[in-house]
Protein backbone atom coordinates (compact mmCIF):
# COMPACT_ATOMS: atom_id res chain seq x y z
CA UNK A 1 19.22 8.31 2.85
CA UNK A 2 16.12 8.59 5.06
CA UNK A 3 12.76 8.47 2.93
CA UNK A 4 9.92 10.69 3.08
CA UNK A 5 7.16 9.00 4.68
CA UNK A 6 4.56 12.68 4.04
CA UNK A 7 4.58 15.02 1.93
CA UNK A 8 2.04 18.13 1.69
CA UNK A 9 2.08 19.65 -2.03
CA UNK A 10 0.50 22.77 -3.26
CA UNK A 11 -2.37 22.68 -0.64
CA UNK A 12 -4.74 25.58 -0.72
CA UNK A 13 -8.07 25.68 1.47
CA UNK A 14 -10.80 28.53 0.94
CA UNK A 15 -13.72 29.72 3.23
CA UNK A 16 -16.12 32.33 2.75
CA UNK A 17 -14.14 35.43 2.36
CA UNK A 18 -10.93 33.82 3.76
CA UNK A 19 -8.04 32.19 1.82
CA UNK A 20 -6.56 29.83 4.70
CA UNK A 21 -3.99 27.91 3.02
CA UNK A 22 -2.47 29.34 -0.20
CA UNK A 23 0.13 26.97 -1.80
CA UNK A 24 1.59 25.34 1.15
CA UNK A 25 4.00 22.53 0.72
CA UNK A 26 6.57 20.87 3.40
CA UNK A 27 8.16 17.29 3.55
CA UNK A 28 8.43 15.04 6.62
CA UNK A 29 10.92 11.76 6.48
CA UNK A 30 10.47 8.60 8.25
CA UNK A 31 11.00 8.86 11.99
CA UNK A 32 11.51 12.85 12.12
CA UNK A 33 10.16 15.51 14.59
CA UNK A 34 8.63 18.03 12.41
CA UNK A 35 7.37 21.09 14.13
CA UNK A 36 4.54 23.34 12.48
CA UNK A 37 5.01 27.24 14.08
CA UNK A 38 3.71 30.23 12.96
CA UNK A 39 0.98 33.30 14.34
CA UNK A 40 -2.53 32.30 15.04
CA UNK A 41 -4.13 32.74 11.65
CA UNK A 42 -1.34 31.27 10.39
CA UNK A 43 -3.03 27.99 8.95
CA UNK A 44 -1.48 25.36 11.06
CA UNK A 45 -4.60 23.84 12.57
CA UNK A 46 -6.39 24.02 8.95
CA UNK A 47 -3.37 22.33 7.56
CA UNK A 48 -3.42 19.81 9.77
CA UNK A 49 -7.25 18.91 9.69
CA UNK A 50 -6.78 18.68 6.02
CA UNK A 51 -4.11 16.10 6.59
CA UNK A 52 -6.06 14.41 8.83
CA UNK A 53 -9.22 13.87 6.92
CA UNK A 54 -10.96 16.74 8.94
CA UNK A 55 -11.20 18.25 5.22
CA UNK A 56 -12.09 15.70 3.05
CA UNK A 57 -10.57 15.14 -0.47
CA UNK A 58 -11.79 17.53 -2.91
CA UNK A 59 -12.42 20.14 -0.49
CA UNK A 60 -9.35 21.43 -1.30
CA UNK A 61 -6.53 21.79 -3.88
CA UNK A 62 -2.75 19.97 -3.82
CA UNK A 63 -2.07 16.65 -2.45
CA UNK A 64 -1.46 14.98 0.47
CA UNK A 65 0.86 11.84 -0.52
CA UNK A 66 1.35 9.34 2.23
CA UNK A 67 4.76 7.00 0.94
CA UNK A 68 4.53 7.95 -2.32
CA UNK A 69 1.12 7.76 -2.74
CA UNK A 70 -1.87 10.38 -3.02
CA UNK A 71 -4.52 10.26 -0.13
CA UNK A 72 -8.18 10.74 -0.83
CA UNK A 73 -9.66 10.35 2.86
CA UNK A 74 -13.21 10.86 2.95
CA UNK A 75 -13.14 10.53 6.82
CA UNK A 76 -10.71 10.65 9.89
CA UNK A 77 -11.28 7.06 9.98
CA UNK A 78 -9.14 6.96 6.16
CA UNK A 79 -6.39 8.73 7.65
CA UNK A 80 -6.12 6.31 10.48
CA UNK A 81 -6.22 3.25 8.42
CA UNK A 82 -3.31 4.93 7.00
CA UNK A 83 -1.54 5.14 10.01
CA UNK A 84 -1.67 8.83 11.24
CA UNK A 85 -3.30 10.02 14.67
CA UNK A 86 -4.00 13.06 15.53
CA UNK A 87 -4.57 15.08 18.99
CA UNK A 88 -6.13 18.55 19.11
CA UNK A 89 -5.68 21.17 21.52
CA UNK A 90 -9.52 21.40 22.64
CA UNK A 91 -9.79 17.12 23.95
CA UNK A 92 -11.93 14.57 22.35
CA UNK A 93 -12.77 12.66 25.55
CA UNK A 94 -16.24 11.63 27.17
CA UNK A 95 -16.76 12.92 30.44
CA UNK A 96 -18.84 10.44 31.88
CA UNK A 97 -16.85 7.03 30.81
CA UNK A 98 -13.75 5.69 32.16
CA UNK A 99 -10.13 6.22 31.14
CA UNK A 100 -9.79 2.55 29.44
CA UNK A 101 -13.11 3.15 27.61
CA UNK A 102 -11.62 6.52 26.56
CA UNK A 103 -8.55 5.43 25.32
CA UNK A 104 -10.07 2.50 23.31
CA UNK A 105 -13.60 4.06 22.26
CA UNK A 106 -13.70 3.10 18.44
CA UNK A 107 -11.12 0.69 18.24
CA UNK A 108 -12.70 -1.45 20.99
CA UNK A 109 -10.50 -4.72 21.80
CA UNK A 110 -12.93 -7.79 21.13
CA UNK A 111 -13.58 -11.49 21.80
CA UNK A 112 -13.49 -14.07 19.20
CA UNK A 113 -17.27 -13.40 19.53
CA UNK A 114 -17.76 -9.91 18.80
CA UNK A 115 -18.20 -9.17 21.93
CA UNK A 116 -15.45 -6.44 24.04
CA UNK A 117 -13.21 -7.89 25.95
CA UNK A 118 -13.24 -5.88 28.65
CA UNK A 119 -10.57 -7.30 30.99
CA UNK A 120 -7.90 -7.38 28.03
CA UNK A 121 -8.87 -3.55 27.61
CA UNK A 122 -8.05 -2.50 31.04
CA UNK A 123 -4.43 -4.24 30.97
CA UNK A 124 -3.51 -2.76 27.27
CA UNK A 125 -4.97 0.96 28.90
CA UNK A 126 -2.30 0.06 31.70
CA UNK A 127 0.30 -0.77 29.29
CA UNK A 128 -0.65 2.98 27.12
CA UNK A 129 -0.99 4.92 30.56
CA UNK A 130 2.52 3.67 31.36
CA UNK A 131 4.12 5.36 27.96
CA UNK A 132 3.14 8.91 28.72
CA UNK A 133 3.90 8.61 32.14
CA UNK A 134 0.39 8.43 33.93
CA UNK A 135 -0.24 6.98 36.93
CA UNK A 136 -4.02 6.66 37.82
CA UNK A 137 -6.46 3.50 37.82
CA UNK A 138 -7.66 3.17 33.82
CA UNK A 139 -11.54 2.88 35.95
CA UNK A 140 -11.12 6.19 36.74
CA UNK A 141 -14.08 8.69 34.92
CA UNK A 142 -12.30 10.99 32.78
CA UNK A 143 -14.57 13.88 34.41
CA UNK A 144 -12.63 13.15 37.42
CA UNK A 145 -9.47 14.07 36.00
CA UNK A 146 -7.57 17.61 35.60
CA UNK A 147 -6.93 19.10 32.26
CA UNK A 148 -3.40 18.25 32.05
CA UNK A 149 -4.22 14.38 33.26
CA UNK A 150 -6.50 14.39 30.40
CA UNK A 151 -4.64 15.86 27.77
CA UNK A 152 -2.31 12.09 28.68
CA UNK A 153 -5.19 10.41 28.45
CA UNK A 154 -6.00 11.89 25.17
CA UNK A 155 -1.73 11.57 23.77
CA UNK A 156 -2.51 7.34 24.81
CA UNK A 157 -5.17 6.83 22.96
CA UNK A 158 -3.64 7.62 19.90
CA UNK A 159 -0.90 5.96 21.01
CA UNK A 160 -3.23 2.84 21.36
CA UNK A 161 -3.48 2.64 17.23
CA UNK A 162 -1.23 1.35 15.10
CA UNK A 163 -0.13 4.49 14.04
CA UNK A 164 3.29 5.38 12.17
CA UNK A 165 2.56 9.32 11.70
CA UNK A 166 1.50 11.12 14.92
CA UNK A 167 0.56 14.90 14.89
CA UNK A 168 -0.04 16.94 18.35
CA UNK A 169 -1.89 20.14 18.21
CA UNK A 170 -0.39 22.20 20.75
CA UNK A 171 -0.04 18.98 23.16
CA UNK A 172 1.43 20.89 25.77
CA UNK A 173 -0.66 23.85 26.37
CA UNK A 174 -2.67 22.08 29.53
CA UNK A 175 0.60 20.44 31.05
CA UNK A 176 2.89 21.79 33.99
CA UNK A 177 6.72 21.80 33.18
CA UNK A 178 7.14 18.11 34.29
CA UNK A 179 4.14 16.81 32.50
CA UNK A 180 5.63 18.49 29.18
CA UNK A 181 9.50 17.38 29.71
CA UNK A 182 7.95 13.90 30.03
CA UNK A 183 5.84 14.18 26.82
CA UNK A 184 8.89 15.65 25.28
CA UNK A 185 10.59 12.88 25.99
CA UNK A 186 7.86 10.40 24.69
CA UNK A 187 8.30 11.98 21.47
CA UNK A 188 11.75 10.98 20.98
CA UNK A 189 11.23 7.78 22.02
CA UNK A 190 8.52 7.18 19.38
CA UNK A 191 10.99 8.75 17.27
CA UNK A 192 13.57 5.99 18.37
CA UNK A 193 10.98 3.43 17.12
CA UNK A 194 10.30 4.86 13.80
CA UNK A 195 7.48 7.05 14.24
CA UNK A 196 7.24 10.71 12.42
CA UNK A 197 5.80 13.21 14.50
CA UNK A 198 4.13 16.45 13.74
CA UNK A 199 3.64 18.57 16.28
CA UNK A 200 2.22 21.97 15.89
CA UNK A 201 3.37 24.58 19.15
CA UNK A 202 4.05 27.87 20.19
CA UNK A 203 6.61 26.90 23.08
CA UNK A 204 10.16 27.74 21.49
CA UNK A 205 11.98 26.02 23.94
CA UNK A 206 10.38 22.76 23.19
CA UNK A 207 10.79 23.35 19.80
CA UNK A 208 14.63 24.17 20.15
CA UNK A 209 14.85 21.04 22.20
CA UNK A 210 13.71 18.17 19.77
CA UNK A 211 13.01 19.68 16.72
CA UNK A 212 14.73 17.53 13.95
CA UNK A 213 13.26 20.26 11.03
CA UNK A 214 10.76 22.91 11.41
CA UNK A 215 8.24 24.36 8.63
CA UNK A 216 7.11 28.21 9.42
CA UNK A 217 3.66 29.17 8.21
CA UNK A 218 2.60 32.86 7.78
CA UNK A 219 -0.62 34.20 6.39
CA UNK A 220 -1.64 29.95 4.89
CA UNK A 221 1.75 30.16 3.34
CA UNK A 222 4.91 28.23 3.60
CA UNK A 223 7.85 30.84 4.39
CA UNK A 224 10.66 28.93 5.71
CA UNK A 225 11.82 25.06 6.20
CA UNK A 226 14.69 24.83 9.08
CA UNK A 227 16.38 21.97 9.15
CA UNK A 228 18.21 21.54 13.41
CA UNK A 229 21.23 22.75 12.34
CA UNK A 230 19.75 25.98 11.25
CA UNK A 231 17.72 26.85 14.30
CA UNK A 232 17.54 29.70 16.22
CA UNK A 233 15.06 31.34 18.45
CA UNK A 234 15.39 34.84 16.58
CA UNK A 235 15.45 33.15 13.18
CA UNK A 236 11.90 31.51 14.33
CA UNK A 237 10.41 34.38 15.07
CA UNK A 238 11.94 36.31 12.34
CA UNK A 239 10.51 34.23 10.16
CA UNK A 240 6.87 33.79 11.96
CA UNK A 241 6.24 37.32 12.52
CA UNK A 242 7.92 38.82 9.47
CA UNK A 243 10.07 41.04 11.23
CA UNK A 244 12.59 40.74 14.26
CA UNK A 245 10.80 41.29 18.26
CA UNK A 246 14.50 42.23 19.54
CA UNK A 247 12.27 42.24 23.06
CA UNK A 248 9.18 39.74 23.32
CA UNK A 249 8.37 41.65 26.45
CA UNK A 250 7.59 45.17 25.86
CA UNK A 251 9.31 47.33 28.41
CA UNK A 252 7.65 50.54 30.13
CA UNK A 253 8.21 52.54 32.73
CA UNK A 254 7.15 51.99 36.26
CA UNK A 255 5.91 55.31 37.55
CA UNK A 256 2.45 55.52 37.57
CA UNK A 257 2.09 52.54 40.72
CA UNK A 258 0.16 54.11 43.33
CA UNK A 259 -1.85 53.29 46.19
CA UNK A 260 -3.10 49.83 47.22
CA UNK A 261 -6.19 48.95 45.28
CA UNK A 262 -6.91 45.49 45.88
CA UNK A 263 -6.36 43.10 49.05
CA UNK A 264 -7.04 39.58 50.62
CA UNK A 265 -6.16 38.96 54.54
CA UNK A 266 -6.08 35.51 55.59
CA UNK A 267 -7.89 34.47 52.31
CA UNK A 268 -9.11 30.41 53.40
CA UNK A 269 -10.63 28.67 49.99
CA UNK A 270 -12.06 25.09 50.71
CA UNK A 271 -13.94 22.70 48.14
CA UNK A 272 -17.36 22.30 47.60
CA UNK A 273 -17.63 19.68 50.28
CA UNK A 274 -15.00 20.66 52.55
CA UNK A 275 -13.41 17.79 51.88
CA UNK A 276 -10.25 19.72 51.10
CA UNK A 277 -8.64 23.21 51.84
CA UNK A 278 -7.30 24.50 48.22
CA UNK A 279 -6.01 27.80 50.61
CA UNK A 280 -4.70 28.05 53.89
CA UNK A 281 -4.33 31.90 54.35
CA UNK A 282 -3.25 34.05 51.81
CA UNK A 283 -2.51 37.19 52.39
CA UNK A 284 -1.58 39.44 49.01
CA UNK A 285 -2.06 43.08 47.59
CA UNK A 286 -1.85 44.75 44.04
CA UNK A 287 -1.73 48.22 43.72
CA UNK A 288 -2.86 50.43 40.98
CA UNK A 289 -0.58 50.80 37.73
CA UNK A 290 0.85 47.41 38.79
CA UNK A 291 1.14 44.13 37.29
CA UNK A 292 1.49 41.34 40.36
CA UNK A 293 2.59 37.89 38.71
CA UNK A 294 1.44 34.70 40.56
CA UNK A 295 3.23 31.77 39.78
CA UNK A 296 3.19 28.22 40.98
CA UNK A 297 3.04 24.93 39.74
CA UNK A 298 -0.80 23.39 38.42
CA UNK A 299 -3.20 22.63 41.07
CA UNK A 300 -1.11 25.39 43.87
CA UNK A 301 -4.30 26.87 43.92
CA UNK A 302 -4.22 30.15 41.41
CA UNK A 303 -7.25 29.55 39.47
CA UNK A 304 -9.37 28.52 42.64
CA UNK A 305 -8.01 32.61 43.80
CA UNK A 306 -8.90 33.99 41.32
CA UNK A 307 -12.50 32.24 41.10
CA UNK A 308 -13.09 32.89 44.69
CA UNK A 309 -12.61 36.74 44.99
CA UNK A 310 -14.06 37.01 41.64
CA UNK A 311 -18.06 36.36 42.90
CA UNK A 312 -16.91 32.72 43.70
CA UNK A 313 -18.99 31.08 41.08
CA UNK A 314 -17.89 28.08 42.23
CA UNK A 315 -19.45 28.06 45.17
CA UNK A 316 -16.55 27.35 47.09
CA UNK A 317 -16.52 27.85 51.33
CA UNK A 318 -14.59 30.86 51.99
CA UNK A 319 -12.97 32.76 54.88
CA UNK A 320 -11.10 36.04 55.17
CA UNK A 321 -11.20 39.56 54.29
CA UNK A 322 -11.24 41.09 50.81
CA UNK A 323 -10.41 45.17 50.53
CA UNK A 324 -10.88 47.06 47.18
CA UNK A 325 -9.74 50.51 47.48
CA UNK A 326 -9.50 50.19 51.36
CA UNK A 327 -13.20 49.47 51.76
CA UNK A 328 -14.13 45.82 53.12
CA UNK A 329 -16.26 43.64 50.06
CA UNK A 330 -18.25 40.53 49.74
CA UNK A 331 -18.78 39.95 46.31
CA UNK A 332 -22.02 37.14 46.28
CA UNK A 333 -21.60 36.66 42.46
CA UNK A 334 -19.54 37.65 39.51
CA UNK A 335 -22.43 39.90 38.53
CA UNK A 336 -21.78 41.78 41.88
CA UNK A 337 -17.85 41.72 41.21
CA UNK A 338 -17.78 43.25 37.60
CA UNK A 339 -20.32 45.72 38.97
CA UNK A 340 -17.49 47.09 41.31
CA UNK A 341 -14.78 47.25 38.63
CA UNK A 342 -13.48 43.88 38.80
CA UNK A 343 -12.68 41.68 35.63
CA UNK A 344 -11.68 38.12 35.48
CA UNK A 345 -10.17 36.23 32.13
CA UNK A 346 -10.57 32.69 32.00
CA UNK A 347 -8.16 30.40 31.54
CA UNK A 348 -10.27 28.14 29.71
CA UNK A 349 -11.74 31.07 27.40
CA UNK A 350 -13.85 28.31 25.10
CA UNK A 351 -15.21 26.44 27.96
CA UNK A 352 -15.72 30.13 30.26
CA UNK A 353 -14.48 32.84 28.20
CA UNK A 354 -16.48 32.72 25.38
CA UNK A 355 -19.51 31.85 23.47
CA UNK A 356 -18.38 29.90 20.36
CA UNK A 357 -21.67 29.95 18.31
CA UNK A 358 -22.15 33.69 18.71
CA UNK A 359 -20.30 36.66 16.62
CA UNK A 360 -17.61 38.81 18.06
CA UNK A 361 -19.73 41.66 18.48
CA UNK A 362 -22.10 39.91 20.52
CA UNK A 363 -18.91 38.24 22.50
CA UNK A 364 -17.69 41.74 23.21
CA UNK A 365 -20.55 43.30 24.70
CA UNK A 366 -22.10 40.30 26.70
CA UNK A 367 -20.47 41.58 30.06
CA UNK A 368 -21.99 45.35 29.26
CA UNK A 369 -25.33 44.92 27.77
CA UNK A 370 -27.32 47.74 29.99
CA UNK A 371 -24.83 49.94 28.64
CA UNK A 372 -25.92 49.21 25.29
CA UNK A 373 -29.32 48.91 26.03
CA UNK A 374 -32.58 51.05 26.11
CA UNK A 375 -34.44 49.82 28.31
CA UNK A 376 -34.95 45.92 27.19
CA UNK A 377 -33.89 46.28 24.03
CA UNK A 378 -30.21 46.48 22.80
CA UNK A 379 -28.88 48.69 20.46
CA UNK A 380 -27.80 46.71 17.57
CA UNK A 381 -26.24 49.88 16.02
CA UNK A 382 -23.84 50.85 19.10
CA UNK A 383 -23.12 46.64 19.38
CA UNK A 384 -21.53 46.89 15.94
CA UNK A 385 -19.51 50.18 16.66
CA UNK A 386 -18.45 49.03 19.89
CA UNK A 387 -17.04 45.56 18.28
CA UNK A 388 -15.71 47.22 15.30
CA UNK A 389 -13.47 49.67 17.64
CA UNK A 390 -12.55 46.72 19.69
CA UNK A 391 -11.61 44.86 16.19
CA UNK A 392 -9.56 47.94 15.09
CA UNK A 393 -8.16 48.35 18.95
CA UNK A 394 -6.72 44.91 19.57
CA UNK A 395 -5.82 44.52 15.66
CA UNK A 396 -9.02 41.48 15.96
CA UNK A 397 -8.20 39.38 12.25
CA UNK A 398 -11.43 38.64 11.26
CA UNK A 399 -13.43 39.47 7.90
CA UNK A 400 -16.13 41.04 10.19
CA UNK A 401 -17.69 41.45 13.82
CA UNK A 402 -20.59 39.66 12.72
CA UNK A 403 -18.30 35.96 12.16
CA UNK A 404 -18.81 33.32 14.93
CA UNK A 405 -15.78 33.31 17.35
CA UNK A 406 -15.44 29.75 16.59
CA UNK A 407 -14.04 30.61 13.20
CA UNK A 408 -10.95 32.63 15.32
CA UNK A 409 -7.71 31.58 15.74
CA UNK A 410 -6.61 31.12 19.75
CA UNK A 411 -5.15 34.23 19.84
CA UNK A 412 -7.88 36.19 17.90
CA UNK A 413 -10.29 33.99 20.35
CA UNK A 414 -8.22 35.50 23.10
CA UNK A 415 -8.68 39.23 21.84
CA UNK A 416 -12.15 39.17 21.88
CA UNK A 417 -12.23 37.59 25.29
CA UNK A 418 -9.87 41.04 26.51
CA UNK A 419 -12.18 42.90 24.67
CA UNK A 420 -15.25 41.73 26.30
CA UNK A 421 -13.53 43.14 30.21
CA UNK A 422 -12.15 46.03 28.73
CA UNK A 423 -15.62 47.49 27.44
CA UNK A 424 -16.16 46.98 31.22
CA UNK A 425 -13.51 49.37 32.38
CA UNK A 426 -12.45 47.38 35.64
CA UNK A 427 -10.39 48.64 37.80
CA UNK A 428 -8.84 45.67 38.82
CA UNK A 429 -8.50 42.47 36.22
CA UNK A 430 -7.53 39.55 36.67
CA UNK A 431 -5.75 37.23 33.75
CA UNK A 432 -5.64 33.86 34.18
CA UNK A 433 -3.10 31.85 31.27
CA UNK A 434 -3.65 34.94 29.03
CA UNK A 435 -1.08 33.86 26.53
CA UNK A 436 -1.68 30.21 26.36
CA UNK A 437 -1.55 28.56 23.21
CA UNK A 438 -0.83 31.61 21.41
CA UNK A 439 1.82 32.49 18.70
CA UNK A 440 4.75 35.20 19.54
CA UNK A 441 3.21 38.06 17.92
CA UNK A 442 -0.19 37.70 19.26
CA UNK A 443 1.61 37.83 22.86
CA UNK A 444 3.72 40.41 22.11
CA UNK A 445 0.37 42.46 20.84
CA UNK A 446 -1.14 41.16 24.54
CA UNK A 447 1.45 42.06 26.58
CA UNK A 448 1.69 45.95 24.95
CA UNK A 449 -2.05 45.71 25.95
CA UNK A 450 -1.09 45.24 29.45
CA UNK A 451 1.32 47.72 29.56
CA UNK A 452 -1.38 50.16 28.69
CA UNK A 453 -4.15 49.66 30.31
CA UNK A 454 -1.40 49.49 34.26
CA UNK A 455 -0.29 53.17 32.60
CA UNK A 456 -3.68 54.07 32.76
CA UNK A 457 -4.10 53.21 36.00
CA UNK A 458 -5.34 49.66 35.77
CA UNK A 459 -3.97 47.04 38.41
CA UNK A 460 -3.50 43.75 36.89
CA UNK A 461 -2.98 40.08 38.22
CA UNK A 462 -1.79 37.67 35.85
CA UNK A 463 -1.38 33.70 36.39
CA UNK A 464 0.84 32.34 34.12
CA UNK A 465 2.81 28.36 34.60
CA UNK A 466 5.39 30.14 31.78
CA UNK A 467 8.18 31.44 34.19
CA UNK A 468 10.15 33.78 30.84
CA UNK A 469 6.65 35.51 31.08
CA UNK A 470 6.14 36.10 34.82
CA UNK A 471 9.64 37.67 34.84
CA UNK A 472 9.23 39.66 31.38
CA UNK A 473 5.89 41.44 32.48
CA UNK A 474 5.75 41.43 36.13
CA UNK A 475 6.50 44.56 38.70
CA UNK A 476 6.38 42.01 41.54
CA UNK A 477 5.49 38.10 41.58
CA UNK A 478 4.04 36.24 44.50
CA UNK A 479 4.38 32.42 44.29
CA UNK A 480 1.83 30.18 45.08
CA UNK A 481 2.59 26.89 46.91
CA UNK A 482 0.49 24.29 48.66
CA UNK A 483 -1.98 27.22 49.26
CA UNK A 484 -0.07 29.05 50.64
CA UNK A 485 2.11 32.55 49.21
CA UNK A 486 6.02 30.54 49.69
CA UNK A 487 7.36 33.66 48.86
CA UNK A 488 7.37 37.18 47.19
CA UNK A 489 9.98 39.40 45.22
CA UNK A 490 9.70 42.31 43.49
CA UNK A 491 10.56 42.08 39.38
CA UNK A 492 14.87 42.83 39.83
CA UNK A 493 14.68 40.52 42.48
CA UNK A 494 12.62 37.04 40.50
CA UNK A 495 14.43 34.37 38.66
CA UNK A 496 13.33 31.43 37.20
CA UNK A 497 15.49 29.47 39.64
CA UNK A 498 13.82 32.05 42.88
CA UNK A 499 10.80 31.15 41.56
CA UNK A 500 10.89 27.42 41.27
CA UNK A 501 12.69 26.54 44.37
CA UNK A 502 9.12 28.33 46.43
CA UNK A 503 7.17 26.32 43.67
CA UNK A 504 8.43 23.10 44.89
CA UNK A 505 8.68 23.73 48.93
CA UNK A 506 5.39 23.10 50.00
């Protein structure tokens, strides 16, 4: 019989107002994939930083019992003598230093002397680089690298400790579909060695695919424990959202599209230098009431699109034509943009989207301020009306508008970034990974959203590298490849194998 390396009893976690974690408990044996799902809000994250030593002993009640025996971490650095990484969804990399010095910052590899032994360091970075499947020089500055290239560099440097418990916070949520199969498989081969992993995600399929037992969270409580045999997507979700989605995509009808209300001839995007064209051409049009997909593997060039025709803060060189509503634009700045009814979600909505330090109210009416202002001075009583409708609107789970984002869950985080373009009322907006690394229910709230603000009359764009959703939501998707549109169908015509085989041509 397999023993249980973790257990988590009884653990509750308050904040101000909030009741996180009420009473959860879950078991994990030796050399298992657990999986930790539920909606944002759910606890998951808190969980897991209480494992971790985030939340020190005695900040909270139950007990965290490692083999048998009961943890009191003060620090991270407790958990990890005890053998358990972790990796969180926003990285914990330095910019500025190198990918060895990354991977073995804190845990440096030393001479008999004291001194780091620098050479040894780059060969054992080789050696962890190899396990998740990246292939770059370990000199290379971190800064350098793209999101998903970092979240590797961030999965080997916990795989440089001696670690025998390893939990991933939503490790996928920055990778393409290669990147991911590859981690996937990384995780069974740890697994094949005798390591436990926890792995907390909001991607069914991966969790249908290596999932040896699964522990459901809803409202910081522990509702279900699946063991493989048990698993189905509808039970997940059943479970999770506390009532059956027999459609994840919301349907509606497509009447209301109507006349062409945004368009790009011959749209040419180089980088800062001109070093390199991210765009040779594109040539696409949305029309109002209509939701355009654009899909296409990371780095095809979507995000640099949308940052380009969206006031190109960037600064990237651009040529070719840009048409709202017929009429020929040059948008100079985003300022300019939203002025003409344009809108543009981030996909990176802590980094861009928001600002974590400030409330929701203020995060909701940053894009509108004259509106709310007299003169200079902004009206503090319509701020607080406006973000309480919002937080009623978009079903926001907070205690208040006057909380710091940074206390949100991702997909509470993501509401209040909608929120912010909606007080805007664009007429065209852009949404760039609107769903990432958000539960079920939280996308199924989004995508109604979508639905009807196109009814109204809105034309949307969403980028999305999750193929289910480009097909569930889109009236036509245009595929971006090599920076270039490969191809275009309209929403009866797109399948995930259509889609892929123009993702992969160019």
């Amino acid at each position: 019989m397999a023993k249980t390396i973790l257990e988590m009893a009884n653990i509750t976690k308050e904040f101000p107002g909030v009741k996180a974690l009420d009473n959860v408990t879950f078991k994990v044996e030796e050399g298992q994939i657990l999986f930790l799902v539920g909606e944002n809000g759910a606890g998951k994250s808190t969980l897991m930083k209480v494992l971790s030593g985030v939340w020190p002993y005695g900040t909270y009640e139950g007990q965290v019992i490692i083999d048998g025996e009961v943890q009191q971490y003060k620090n991270i650095k407790d958990s990890e003598k005890a053998g358990l990484a972790i990796i969180y969804q926003e990285l914990a990399l330095i910019p500025e230093l190198s990918v060895y010095e990354n991977i073995y910052l804190g845990h440096e590899i030393r001479k008999p002397d004291g001194t780091i032994n620098w050479n040894e360091t780059i060969v054992q970075a080789k050696k962890q680089l190899e396990k998740v499947g990246l292939d770059v020089d370990p000199s290379t500055k971190v800064k350098d690298l793209g999101t998903g290239k970092q979240q590797l560099v961030e999965i080997a440097k916990a795989l440089s400790k001696n670690i025998r418990i390893l939990i991933l916070d939503e490790p996928t949520s920055s990778l393409n579909e290669d990147d991911s199969e590859n981690l996937l498989k990384l995780i069974v081969n740890l697994k094949n060695q005798g390591v436990t992993s926890i792995m907390i995600s909001h991607k069914l399929k991966e969790v249908l695919a290596i999932a040896d037992k699964v522990t459901v969270l809803r409202d910081g409580k522990t509702v279900a424990s699946l063991d493989r045999s048990e698993l189905t997507e509808e039970l997940i979700i059943k479970h999770m959202v506390g009532r059956e989605l027999t459609n994840i995509y919301p349907k509606r009808e497509h009447q209301n599209i109507g006349d062409v209300a945004f368009e790009v001839r011959d749209w040419k995007v180089y980088d800062y230098n001109v070093s390199r064209q991210l765009l040779k051409g594109v040539n696409l049009k949305v029309r109002k009431g209509e939701i355009l997909g654009l899909a296409g593997l990371m780095g095809a060039g979507r995000t640099e699109f949308a940052l380009s025709v969206f006031g190109n803060p960037k600064k990237y060189k651009v040529e070719g034509e840009v048409f709202k509503d017929g009429k020929k634009v040059n948008y100079l700045s985003p300022k300019q943009a939203i002025a003409d009814g344009f809108a543009y979600v981030s996909e990176d909505r802590k980094g861009d989207g928001l600002i974590l330090d400030q409330d929701i109210k203020q995060n909701i009416t940053l894009a509108s301020l004259r509106d709310l202002s007299n003169g200079f001075v902004i009206d503090r009583n319509k701020e607080i009306v406006t973000g309480n409708q919002y937080r009623s609107d978009l079903h926001i789970k907070c205690p208040s508008v006057d909380v710091k984002v940074s206390s949100l869950s991702g997909g509470n985080q993501q509401k209040v970034s909608l929120a912010k373009w909606m007080l805007t009322k664009p007429d065209v907006l852009i949404l760039d990974e609107p769903t990432r690394g958000i539960d079920v229910g939280a996308k199924y709230e989004i995508y109604t959203l979508m639905n009807q603000l196109v009814e109204q009359g809105m034309s949307i764009i969403m980028i999305s590298s999750e193929l289910p959703e480009v097909l569930g939501m889109s009236d036509r998707v245009c595929v971006v490849s090599g920076g270039v549109i490969a191809g275009e169908m309209s929403g009866s015509e797109a399948t995930q194998e259509n889609i892929m085989k123009l993702c992969t041509e160019n």
